[in-house]
Protein backbone atom coordinates (compact mmCIF):
# COMPACT_ATOMS: atom_id res chain seq x y z
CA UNK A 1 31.69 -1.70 45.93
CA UNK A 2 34.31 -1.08 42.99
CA UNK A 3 32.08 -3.79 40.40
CA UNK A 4 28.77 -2.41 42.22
CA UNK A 5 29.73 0.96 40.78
CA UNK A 6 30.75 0.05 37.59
CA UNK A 7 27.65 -1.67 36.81
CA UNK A 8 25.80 1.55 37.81
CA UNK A 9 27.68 3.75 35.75
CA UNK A 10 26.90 1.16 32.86
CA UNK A 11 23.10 1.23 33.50
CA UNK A 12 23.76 5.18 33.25
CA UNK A 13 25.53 5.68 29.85
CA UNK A 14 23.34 2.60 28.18
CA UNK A 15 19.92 5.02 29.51
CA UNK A 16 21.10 7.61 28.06
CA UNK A 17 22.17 6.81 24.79
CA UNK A 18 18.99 4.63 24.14
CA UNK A 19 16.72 7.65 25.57
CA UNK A 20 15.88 9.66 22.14
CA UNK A 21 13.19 7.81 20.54
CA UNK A 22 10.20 8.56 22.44
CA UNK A 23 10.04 11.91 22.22
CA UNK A 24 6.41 12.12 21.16
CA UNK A 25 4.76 9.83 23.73
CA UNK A 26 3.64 9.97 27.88
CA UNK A 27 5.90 8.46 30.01
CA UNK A 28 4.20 5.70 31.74
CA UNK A 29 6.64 3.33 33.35
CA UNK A 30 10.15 3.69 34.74
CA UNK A 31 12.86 1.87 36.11
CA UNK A 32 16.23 3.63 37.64
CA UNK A 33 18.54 2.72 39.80
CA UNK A 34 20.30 5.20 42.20
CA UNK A 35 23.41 5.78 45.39
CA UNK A 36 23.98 8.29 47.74
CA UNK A 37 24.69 8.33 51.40
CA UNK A 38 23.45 7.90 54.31
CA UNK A 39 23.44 9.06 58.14
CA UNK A 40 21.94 7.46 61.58
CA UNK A 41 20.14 10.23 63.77
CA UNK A 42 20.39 8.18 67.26
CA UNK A 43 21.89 8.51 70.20
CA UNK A 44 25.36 8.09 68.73
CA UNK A 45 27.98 10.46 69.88
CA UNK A 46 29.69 10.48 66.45
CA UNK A 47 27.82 9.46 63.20
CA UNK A 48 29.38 8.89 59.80
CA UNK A 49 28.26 9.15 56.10
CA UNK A 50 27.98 6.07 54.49
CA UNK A 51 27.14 4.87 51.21
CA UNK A 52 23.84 3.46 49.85
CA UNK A 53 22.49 2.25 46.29
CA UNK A 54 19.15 1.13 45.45
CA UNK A 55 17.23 0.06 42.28
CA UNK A 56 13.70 0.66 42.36
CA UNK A 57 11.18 1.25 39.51
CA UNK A 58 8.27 3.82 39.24
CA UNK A 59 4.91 3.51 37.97
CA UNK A 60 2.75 6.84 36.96
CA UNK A 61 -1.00 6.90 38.01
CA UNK A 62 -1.21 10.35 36.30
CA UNK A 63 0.53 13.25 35.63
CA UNK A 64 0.71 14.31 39.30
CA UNK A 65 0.60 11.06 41.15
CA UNK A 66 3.38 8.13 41.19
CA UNK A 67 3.83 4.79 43.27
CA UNK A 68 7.64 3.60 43.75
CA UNK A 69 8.95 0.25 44.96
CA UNK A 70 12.83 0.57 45.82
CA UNK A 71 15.07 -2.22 47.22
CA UNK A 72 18.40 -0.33 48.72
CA UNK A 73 22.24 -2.20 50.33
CA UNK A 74 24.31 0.18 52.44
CA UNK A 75 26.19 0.85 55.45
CA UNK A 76 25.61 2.55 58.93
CA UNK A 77 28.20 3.69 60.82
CA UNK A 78 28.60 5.58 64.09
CA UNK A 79 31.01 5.99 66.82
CA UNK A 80 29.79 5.40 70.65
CA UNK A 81 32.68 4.72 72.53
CA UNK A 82 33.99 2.22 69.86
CA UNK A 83 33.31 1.59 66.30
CA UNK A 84 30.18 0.68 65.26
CA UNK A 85 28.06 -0.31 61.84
CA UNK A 86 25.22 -1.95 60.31
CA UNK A 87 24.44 -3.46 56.73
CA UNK A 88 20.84 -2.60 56.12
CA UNK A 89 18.64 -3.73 53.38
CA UNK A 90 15.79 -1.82 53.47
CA UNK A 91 12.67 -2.62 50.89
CA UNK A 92 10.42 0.66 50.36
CA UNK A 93 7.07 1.72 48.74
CA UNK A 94 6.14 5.14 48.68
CA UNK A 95 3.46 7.58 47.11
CA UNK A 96 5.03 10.44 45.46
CA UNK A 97 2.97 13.89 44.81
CA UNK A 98 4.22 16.42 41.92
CA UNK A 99 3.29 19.72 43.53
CA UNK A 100 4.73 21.34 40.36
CA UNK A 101 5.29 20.60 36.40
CA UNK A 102 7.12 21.56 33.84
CA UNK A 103 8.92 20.52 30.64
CA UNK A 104 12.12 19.36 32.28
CA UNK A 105 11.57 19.60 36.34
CA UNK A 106 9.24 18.52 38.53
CA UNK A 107 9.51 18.97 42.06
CA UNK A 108 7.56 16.52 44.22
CA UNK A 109 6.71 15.01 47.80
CA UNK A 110 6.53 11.89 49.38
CA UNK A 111 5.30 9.79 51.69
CA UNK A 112 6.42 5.95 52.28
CA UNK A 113 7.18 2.49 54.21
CA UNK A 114 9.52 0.21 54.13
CA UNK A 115 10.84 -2.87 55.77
CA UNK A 116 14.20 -3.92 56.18
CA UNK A 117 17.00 -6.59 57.32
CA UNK A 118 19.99 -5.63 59.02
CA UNK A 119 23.16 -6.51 60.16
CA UNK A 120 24.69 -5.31 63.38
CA UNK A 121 28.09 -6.26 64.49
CA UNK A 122 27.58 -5.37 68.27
CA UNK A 123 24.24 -7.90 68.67
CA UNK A 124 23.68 -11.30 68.75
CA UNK A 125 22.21 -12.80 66.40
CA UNK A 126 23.85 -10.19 64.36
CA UNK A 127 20.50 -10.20 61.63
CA UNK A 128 17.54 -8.45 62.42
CA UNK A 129 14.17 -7.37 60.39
CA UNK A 130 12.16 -3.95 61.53
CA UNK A 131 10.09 -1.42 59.83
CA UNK A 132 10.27 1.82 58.85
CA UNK A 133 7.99 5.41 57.30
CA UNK A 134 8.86 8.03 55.88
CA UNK A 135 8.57 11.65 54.48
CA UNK A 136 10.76 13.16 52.05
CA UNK A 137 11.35 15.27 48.86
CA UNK A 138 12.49 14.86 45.40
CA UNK A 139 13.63 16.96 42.05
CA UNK A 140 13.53 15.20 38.62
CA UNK A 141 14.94 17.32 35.67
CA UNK A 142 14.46 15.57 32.20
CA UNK A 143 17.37 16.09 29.85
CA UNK A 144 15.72 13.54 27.62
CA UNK A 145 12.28 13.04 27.21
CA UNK A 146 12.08 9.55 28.85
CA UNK A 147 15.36 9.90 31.20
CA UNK A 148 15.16 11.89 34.20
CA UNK A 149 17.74 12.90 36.98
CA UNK A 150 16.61 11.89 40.23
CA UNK A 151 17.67 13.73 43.48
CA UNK A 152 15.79 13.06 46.39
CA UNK A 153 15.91 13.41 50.61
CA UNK A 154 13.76 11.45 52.96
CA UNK A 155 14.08 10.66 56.87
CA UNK A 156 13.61 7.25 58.00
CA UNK A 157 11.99 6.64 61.29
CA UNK A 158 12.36 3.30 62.77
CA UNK A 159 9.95 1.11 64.61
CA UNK A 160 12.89 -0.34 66.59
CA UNK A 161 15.77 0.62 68.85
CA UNK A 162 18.34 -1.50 67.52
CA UNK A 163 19.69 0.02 64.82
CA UNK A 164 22.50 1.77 66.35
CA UNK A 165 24.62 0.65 70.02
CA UNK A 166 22.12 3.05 71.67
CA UNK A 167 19.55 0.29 72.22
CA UNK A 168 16.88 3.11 74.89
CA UNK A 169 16.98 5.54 72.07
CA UNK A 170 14.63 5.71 68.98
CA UNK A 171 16.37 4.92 65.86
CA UNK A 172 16.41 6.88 62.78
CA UNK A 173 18.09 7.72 59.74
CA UNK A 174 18.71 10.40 56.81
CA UNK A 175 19.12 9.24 53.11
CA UNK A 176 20.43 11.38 50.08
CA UNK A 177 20.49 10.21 46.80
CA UNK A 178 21.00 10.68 43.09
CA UNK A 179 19.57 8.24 40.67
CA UNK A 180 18.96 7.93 37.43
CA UNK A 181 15.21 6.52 35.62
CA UNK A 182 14.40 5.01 32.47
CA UNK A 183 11.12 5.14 31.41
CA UNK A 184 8.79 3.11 28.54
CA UNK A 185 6.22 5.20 27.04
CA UNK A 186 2.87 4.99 26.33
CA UNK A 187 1.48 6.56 23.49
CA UNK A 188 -0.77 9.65 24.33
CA UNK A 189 -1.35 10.88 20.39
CA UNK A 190 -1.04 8.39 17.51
CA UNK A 191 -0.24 10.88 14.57
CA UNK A 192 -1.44 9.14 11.63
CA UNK A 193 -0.16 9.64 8.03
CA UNK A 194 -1.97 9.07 5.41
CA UNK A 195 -0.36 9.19 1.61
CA UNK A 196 -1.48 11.59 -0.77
CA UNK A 197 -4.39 10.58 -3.10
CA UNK A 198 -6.72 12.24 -5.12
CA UNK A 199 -10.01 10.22 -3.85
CA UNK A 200 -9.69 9.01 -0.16
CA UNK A 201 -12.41 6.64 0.50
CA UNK A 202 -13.60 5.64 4.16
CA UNK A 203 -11.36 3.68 6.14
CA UNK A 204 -8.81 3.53 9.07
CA UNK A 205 -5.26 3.86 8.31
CA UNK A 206 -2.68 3.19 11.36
CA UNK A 207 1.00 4.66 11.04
CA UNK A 208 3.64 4.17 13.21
CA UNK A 209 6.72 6.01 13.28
CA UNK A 210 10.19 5.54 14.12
CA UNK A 211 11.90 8.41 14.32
CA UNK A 212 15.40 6.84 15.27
CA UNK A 213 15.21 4.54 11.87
CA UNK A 214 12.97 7.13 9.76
CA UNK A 215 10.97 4.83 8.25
CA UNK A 216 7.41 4.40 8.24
CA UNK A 217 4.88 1.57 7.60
CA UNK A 218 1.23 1.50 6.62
CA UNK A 219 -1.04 -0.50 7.24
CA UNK A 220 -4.38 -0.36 5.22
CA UNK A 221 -7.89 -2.08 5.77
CA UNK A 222 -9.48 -4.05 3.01
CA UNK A 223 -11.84 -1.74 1.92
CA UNK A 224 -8.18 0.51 0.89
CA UNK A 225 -7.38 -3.10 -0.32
CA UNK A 226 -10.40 -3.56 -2.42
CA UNK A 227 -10.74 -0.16 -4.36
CA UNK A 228 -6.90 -0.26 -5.04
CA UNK A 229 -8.37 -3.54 -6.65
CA UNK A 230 -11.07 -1.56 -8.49
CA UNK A 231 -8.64 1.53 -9.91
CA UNK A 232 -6.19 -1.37 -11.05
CA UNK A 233 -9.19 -2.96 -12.96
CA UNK A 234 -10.78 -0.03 -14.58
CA UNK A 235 -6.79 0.78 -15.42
CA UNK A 236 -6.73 -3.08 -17.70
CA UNK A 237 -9.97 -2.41 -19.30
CA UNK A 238 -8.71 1.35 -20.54
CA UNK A 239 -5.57 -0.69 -21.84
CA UNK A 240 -7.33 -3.53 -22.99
CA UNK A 241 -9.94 -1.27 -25.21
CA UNK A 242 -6.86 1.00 -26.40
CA UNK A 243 -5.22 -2.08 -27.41
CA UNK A 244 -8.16 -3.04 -28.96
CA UNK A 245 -8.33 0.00 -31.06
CA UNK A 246 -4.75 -0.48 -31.95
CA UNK A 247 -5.04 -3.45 -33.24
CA UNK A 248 -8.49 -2.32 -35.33
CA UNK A 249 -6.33 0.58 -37.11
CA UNK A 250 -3.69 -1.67 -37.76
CA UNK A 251 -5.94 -4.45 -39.51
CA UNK A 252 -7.70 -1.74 -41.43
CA UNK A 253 -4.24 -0.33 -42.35
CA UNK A 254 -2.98 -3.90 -44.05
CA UNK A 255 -6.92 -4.00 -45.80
CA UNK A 256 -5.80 -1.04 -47.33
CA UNK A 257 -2.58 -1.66 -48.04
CA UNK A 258 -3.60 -5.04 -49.75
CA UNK A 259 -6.09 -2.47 -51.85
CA UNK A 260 -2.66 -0.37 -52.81
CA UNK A 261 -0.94 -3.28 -53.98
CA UNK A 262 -3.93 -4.89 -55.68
CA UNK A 263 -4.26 -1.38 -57.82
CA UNK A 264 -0.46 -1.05 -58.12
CA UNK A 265 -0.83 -4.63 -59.93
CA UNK A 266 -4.14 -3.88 -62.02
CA UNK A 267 -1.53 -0.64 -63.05
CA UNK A 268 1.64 -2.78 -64.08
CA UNK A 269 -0.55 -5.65 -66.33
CA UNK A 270 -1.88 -1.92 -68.12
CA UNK A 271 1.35 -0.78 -68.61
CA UNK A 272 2.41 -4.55 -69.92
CA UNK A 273 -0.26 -4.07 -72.25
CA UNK A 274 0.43 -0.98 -73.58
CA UNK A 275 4.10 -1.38 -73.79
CA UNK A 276 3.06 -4.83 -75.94
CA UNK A 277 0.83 -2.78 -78.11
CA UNK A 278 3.68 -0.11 -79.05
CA UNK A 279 5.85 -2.75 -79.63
CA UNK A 280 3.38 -4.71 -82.15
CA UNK A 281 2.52 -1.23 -84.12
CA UNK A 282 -1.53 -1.18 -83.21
CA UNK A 283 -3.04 2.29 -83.19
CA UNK A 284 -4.94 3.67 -80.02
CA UNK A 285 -7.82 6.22 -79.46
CA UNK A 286 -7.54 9.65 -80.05
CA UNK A 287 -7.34 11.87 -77.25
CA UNK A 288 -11.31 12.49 -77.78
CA UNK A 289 -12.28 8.93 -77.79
CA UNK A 290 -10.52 9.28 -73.90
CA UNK A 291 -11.10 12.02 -72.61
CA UNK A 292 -15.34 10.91 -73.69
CA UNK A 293 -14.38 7.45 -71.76
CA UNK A 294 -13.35 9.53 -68.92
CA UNK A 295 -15.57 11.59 -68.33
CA UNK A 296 -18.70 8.51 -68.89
CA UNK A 297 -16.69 7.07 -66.07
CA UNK A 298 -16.89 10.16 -63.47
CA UNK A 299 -20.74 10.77 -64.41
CA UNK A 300 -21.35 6.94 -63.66
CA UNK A 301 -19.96 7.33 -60.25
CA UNK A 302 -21.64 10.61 -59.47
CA UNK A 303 -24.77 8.97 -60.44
CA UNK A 304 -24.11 6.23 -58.63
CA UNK A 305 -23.25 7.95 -55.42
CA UNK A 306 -26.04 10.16 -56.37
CA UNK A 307 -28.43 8.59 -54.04
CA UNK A 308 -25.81 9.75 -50.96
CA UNK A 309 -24.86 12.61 -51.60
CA UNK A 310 -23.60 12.86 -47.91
CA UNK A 311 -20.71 10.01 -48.68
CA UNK A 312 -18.65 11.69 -50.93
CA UNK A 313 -15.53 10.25 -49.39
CA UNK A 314 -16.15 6.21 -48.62
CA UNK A 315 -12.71 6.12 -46.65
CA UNK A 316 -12.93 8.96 -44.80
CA UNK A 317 -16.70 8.36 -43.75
CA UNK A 318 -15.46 4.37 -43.13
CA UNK A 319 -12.83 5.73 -40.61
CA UNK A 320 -15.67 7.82 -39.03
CA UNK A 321 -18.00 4.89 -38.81
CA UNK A 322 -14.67 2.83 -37.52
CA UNK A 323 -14.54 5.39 -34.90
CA UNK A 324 -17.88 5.05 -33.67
CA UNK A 325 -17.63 1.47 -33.05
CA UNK A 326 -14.41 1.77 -30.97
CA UNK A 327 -16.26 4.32 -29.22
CA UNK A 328 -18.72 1.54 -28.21
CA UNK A 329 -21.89 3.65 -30.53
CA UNK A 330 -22.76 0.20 -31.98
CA UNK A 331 -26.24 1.70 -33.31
CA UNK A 332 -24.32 4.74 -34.83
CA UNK A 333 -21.74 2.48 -36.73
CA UNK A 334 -24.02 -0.02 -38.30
CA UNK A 335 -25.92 3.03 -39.90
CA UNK A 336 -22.79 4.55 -41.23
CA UNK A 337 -21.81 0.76 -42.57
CA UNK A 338 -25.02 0.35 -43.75
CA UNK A 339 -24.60 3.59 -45.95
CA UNK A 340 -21.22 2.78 -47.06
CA UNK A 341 -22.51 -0.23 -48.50
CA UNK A 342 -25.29 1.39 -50.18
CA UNK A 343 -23.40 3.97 -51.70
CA UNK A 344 -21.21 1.41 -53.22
CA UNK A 345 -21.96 -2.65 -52.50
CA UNK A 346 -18.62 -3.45 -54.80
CA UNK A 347 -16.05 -1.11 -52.92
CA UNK A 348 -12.88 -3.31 -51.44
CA UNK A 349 -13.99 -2.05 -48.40
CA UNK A 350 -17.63 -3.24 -48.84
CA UNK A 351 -17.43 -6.71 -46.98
CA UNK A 352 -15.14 -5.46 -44.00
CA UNK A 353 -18.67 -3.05 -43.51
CA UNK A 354 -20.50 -5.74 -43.01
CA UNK A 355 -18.25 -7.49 -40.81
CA UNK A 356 -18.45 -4.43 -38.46
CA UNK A 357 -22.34 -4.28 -38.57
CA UNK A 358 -21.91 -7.76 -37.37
CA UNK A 359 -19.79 -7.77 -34.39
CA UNK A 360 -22.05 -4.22 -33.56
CA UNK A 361 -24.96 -6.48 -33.46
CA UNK A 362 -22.86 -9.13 -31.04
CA UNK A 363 -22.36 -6.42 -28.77
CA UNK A 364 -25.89 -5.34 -29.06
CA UNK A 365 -26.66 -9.19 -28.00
CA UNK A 366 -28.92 -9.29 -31.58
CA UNK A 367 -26.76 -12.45 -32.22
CA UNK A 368 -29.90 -13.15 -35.38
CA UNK A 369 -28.74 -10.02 -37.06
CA UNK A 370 -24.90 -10.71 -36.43
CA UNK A 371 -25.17 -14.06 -38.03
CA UNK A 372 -26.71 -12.89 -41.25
CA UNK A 373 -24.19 -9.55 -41.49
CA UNK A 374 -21.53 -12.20 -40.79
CA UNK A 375 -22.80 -14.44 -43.20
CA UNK A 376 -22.92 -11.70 -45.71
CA UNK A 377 -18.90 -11.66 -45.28
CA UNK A 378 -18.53 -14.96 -46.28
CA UNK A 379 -20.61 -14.55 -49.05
CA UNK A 380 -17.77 -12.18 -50.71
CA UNK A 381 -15.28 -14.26 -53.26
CA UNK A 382 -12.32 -12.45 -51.67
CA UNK A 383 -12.42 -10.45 -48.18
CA UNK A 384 -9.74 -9.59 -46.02
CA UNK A 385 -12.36 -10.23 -42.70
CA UNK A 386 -13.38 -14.15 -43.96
CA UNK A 387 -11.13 -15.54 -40.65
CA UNK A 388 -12.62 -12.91 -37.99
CA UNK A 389 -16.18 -13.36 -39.62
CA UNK A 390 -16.23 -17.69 -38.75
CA UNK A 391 -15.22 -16.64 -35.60
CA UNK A 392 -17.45 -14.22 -34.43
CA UNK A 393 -20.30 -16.30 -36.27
CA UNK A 394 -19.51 -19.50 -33.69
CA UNK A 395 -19.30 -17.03 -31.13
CA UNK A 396 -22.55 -15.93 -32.34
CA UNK A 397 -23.93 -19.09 -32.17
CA UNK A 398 -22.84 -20.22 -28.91
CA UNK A 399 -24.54 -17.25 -27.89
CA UNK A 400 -27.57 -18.62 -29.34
CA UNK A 401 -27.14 -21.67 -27.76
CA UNK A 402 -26.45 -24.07 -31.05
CA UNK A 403 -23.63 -25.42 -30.43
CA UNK A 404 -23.34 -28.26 -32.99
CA UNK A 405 -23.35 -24.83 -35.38
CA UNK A 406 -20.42 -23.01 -33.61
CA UNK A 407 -18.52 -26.11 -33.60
CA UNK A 408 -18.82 -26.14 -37.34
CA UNK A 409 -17.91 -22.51 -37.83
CA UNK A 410 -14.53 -23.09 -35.27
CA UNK A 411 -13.64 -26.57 -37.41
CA UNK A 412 -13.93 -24.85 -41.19
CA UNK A 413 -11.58 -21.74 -39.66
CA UNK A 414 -9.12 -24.72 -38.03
CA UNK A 415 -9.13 -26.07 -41.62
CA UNK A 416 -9.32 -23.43 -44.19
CA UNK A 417 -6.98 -20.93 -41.85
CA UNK A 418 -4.44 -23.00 -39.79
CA UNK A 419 -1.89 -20.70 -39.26
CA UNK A 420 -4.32 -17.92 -38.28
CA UNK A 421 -4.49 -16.53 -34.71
CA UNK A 422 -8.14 -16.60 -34.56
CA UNK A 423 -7.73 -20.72 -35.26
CA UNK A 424 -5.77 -20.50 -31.82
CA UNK A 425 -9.42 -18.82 -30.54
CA UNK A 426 -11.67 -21.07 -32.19
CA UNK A 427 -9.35 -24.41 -31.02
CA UNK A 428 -9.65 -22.87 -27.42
CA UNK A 429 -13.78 -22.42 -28.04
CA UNK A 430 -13.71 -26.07 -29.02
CA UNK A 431 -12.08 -27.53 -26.34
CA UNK A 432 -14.54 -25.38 -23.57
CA UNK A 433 -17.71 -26.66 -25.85
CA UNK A 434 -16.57 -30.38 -25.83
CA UNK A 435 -15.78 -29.63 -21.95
CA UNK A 436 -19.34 -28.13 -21.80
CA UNK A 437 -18.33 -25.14 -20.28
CA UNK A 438 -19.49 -22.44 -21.95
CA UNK A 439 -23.36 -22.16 -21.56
């Protein structure tokens, strides 16, 4: 009885302190396991209390309605002119009613059967099997939300006489007990959270919560799966085109840097001269003569820019018409480029216009009017665009489908430029048209 006892008080604490994490949900099934005592109501002239434990487990049709199965051990003992008791081992089912409900007590009746084996010491054979119903009452109170305290009452009425040493007397029995039940949940509200987003598209999104760990898990469906896809794509291309731009201010940058340093140079071989000149004794013009030099100068260029008068600036109108292209206006920037290059055909500046008229045309898709801007490049003795310009004009042609073409544009940039990152490019175009996989 000592080791049945502990093990019940085990079952107890180990209930309780693993009852706290389903606060949120319907109980649904139960196990508990229970003692008490118990009493014969015979013909006895002295009956004792004895003890009685059970386990039994519980399974909720509804709110209000219940079915229990119970299997019980314990003692009877009575005193008819000698000592007398009985092991019984009674197995029960019952229907239990909840007349009443509230957040921590519910009051309920029931009505059962059970069957059971038995021991008495005064018979022979000493083991014995009869039946039993009952009625009885019960109280749980829920300290937790999936542990409740059981207290219950029922009266046992026997089908048999030979319970007790009174064998012409109906048997029966009292039992009072105190149990305690475990019970699993079942969900009755799935809360689901959902992160915060700006868009939230269509979709399912399951949550489950542990409130015991704190920690949550999501689950999304593809179609989350696929637009997170999307947002992540449209995010590269932004990059991709800001890069892009980048990189376009920085080449432009070096073109006109190389412009600084070609002037600072044209500046140093005048000053060579002129410092050779003093130092040989020649005279030099008057201040007249120059100042009539200058200003034929200025009126040439005013004339010449004459015919635009709305380019008054080439830089500043280039970077505009830069602009526009890395904007994606292709048809704006080739007019701008095409101005700039009427204003003034020999600016430093003048074949890097027609380079961007080209590759505006190869986004276009006019690949004939990209190949003859492109061309146009080439053309120039010195341009800082001649590497670019081959290849975008095999790209061109590929487009065009003449591949023979492209795969001469991609070998003279190998050759003339091998160091060049657009040879790396064109080597890569090669290998893909001897592979015939670019169509």
């Amino acid at each position: 009885m000592r080791t049945l006892s502990k093990v019940i008080w085990f079952g107890i604490i180990f209930l309780f302190l693993t009852g706290s994490s389903f606060s949120e949900n319907q109980r649904k099934y139960g196990i508990g396991i229970d003692s008490g005592f118990q009493r014969v109501q015979g013909g006895s002239a002295i009956n004792y209390f004895s003890a009685v434990y059970g386990l039994y487990g519980v399974y909720n049709l509804s709110p209000q309605y219940s079915v229990h199965l119970r299997a019980s051990y314990g003692k009877l003992t009575s005193n008819n002119g000698g000592s007398f008791w009985s092991s019984i081992t009674p197995l029960e089912a019952f229907f239990s009613y909840k007349f009443l409900r509230t957040p921590t007590f519910e009051p309920a009746l029931h009505l059962g059967a059970a069957v059971y084996r038995f021991t008495n010491q005064n018979y022979a054979p000493k083991h014995y099997f009869d039946g039993a119903v009952f009625p009885g009452i019960d109280l749980q109170y829920y300290p937790l939300p999936n542990i409740s305290v059981l207290f219950s009452a029922d009266y046992k009425i026997t089908t048999g006489k030979s319970l007790d040493n009174v064998p012409n007397v109906r048997d029966g029995y009292m039992v009072f007990r105190g149990g305690l039940t475990y019970y699993w949940m079942k969900e009755s509200a799935k809360k689901k959270f959902r992160p915060k987003r700006r868009t939230r598209p269509p979709g399912k999104q399951v949550v489950s919560k542990n409130t015991s760990s704190s920690t949550q898990v999501s689950t999304v469906n593809e179609e989350d799966v696929y637009l997170k896809t999307v947002e992540l794509k449209s995010t590269i291309d932004d990059l991709q085109q800001q890069l892009k731009l980048k990189n376009a201010q920085i080449n432009e940058l070096k073109v006109l840097l190389n412009i600084k340093k070609e002037k600072i140079s044209v500046l140093d071989d005048k000053i060579n001269n002129l410092q050779n000149q003093l130092a040989s004794g020649k005279t030099y013009p008057s201040r007249a003569q120059n100042r009539k030099v200058r200003n034929d100068f200025f009126t040439a260029k005013n004339t010449a820019a004459g015919s635009h008068p709305a380019i008054r600036n080439f830089r500043l109108t280039y970077r505009r018409a830069l602009q526009e292209f890395n904007s994606r206006k292709y048809t704006a920037a080739i007019e701008q480029f095409s101005l700039l290059i009427q204003s003034n055909p020999n600016h430093p500046l003048a074949s890097n216009c027609y380079y961007w008229i080209g590759e505006s045309y190869y986004a276009l898709k006019n690949y004939q009017k990209a190949e003859k801007a492109l061309k146009d490049v080439l053309a120039f003795t010195k341009s800082y665009k001649k590497e670019p310009a081959l290849l975008m004009l095999g790209l061109s042609y590929l487009r065009m489908g003449e591949r023979v073409k492209a795969k001469e544009q991609f070998q003279a940039l190998i050759q003339k430029y091998p160091t060049s990152p657009y040879s790396k490019k064109a080597r890569l175009y090669l290998s893909k048209i001897e592979r015939a996989v670019i169509s």
